[in-house]
Each structure stands twice: as C-alpha cells, then as structure tokens.
C-alpha atoms as a PDB file:
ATOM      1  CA  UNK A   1      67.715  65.562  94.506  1.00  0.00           C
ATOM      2  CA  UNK A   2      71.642  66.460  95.241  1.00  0.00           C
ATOM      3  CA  UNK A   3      72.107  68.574  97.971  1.00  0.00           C
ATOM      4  CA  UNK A   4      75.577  69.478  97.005  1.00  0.00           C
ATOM      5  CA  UNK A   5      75.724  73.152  95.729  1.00  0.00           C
ATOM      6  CA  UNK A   6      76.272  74.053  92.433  1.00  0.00           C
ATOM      7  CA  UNK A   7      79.892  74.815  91.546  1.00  0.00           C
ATOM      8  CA  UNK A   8      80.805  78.390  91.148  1.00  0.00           C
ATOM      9  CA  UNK A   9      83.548  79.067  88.348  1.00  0.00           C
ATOM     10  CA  UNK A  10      86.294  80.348  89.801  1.00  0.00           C
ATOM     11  CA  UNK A  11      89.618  81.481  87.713  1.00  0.00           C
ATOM     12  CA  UNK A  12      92.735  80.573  88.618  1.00  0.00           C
ATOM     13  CA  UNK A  13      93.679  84.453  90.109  1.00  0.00           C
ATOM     14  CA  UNK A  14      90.443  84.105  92.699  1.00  0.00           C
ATOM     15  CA  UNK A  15      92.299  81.469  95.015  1.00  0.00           C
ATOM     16  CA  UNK A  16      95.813  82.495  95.696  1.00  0.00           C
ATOM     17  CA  UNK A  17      98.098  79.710  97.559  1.00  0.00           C
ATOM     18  CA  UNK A  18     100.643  80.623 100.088  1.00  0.00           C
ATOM     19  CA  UNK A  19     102.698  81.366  97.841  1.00  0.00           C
ATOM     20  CA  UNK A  20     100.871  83.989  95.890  1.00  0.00           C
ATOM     21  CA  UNK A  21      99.803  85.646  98.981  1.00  0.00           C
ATOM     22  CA  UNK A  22     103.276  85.839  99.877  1.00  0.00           C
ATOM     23  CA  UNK A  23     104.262  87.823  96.442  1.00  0.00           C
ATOM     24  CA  UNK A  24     101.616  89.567  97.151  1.00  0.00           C
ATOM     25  CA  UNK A  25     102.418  91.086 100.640  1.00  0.00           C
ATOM     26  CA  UNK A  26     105.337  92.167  99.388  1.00  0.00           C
ATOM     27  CA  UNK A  27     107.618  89.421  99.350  1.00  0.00           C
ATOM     28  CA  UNK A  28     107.577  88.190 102.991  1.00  0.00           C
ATOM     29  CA  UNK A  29     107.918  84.436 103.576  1.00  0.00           C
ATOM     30  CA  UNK A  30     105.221  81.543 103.404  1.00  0.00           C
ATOM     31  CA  UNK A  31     105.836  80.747 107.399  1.00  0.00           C
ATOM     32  CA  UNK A  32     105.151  84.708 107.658  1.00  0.00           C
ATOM     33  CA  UNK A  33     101.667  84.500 105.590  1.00  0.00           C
ATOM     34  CA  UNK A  34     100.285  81.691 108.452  1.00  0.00           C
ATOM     35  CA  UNK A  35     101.393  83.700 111.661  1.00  0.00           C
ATOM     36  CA  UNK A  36      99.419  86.294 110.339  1.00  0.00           C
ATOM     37  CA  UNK A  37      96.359  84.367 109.813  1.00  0.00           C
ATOM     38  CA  UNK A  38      97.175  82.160 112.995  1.00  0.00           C
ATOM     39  CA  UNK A  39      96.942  85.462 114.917  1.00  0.00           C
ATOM     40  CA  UNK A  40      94.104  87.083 113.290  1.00  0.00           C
ATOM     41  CA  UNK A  41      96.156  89.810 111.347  1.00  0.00           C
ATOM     42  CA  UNK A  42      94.845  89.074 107.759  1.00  0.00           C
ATOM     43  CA  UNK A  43      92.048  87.535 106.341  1.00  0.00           C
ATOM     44  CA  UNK A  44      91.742  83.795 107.313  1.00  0.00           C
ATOM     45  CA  UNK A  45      91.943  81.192 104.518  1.00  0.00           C
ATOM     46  CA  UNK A  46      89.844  78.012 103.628  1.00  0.00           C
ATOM     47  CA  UNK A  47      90.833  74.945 102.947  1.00  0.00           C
ATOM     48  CA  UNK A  48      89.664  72.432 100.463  1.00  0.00           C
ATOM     49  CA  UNK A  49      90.744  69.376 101.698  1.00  0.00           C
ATOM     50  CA  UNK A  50      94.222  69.587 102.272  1.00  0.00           C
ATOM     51  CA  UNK A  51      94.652  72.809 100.457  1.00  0.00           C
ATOM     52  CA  UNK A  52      95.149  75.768 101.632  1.00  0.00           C
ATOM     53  CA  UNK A  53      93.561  78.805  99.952  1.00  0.00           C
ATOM     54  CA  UNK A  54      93.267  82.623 100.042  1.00  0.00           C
ATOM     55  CA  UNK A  55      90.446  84.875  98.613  1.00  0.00           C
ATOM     56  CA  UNK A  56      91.573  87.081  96.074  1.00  0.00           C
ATOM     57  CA  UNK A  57      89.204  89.910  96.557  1.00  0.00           C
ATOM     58  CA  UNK A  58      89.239  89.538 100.582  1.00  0.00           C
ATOM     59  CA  UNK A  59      93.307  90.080 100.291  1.00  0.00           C
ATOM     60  CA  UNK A  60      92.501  93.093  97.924  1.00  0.00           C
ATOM     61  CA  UNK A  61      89.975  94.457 100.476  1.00  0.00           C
ATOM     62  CA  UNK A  62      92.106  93.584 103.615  1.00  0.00           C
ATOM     63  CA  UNK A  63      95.321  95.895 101.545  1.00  0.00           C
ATOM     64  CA  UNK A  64      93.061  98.589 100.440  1.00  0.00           C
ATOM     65  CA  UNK A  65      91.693  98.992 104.092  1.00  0.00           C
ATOM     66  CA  UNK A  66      95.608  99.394 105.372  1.00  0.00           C
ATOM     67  CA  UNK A  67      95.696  95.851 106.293  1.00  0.00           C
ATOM     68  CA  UNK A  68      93.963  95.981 110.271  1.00  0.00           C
ATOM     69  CA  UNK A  69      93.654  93.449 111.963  1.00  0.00           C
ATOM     70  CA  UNK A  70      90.925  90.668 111.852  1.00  0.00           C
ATOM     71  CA  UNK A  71      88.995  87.847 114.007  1.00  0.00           C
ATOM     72  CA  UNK A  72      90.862  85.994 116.291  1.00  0.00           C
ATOM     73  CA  UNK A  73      93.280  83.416 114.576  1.00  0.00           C
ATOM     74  CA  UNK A  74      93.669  79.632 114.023  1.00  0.00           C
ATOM     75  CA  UNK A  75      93.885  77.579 111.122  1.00  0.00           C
END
C-alpha cells in the first residue's frame, strides 16, 4: 500500500506565484512579497520543490483581516 496521499485538485487560481501575489498586494514588487514573508508580515508560502507558492484563500483571509502580522519569518 502507497503511503503517498492522494492528490487534491487544485485550480490554477488556488496557488498564486510571486508574481500573482504581487498584483495582488497592490502592485508592490516580487523582492517586496519575500521580505514580508521573510519577516513574518504575511502568510508564509510552501514550496514544491523549487517552487515557490502562495495560498489563495490564506492571502484572501490575511487581506480581509487588515493584513497583521504573522509567525516569525524565514523561507
């Protein structure tokens, strides 16, 4: 038996890139996007391999609260 979880479908909008997240905030830059999440200001992302990837609905949640602060940083 596989120990490897099932795959959940995801769509392309619930995994934003840097970029996205970016857009998102308003415009500010990609380098901008990681010193937030390097200093615990925004929701931290996860990486799939080399990727680098937001959660959609955490972002949405994080904006909606008026964007406090979160755990300590690091990539």
């Amino acid at each position: 038996m596989s120990t490897v979880p099932e795959a959940t479908n995801y769509s392309n909008t619930d995994l934003l890139d840097v970029r996205a997240v970016a857009a998102l905030l308003g415009g500010c830059s990609t380098r901008h996007v990681f010193r937030l999440a390097d200093a615990g200001r925004m929701p931290q992302p996860i990486k799939l391999g080399s990727l680098v990837r937001w959660r959609r609905a955490e972002l949405d949640r994080w904006i909606s609260e008026g964007c406090p602060p979160t755990k300590a940083g690091g990539r």
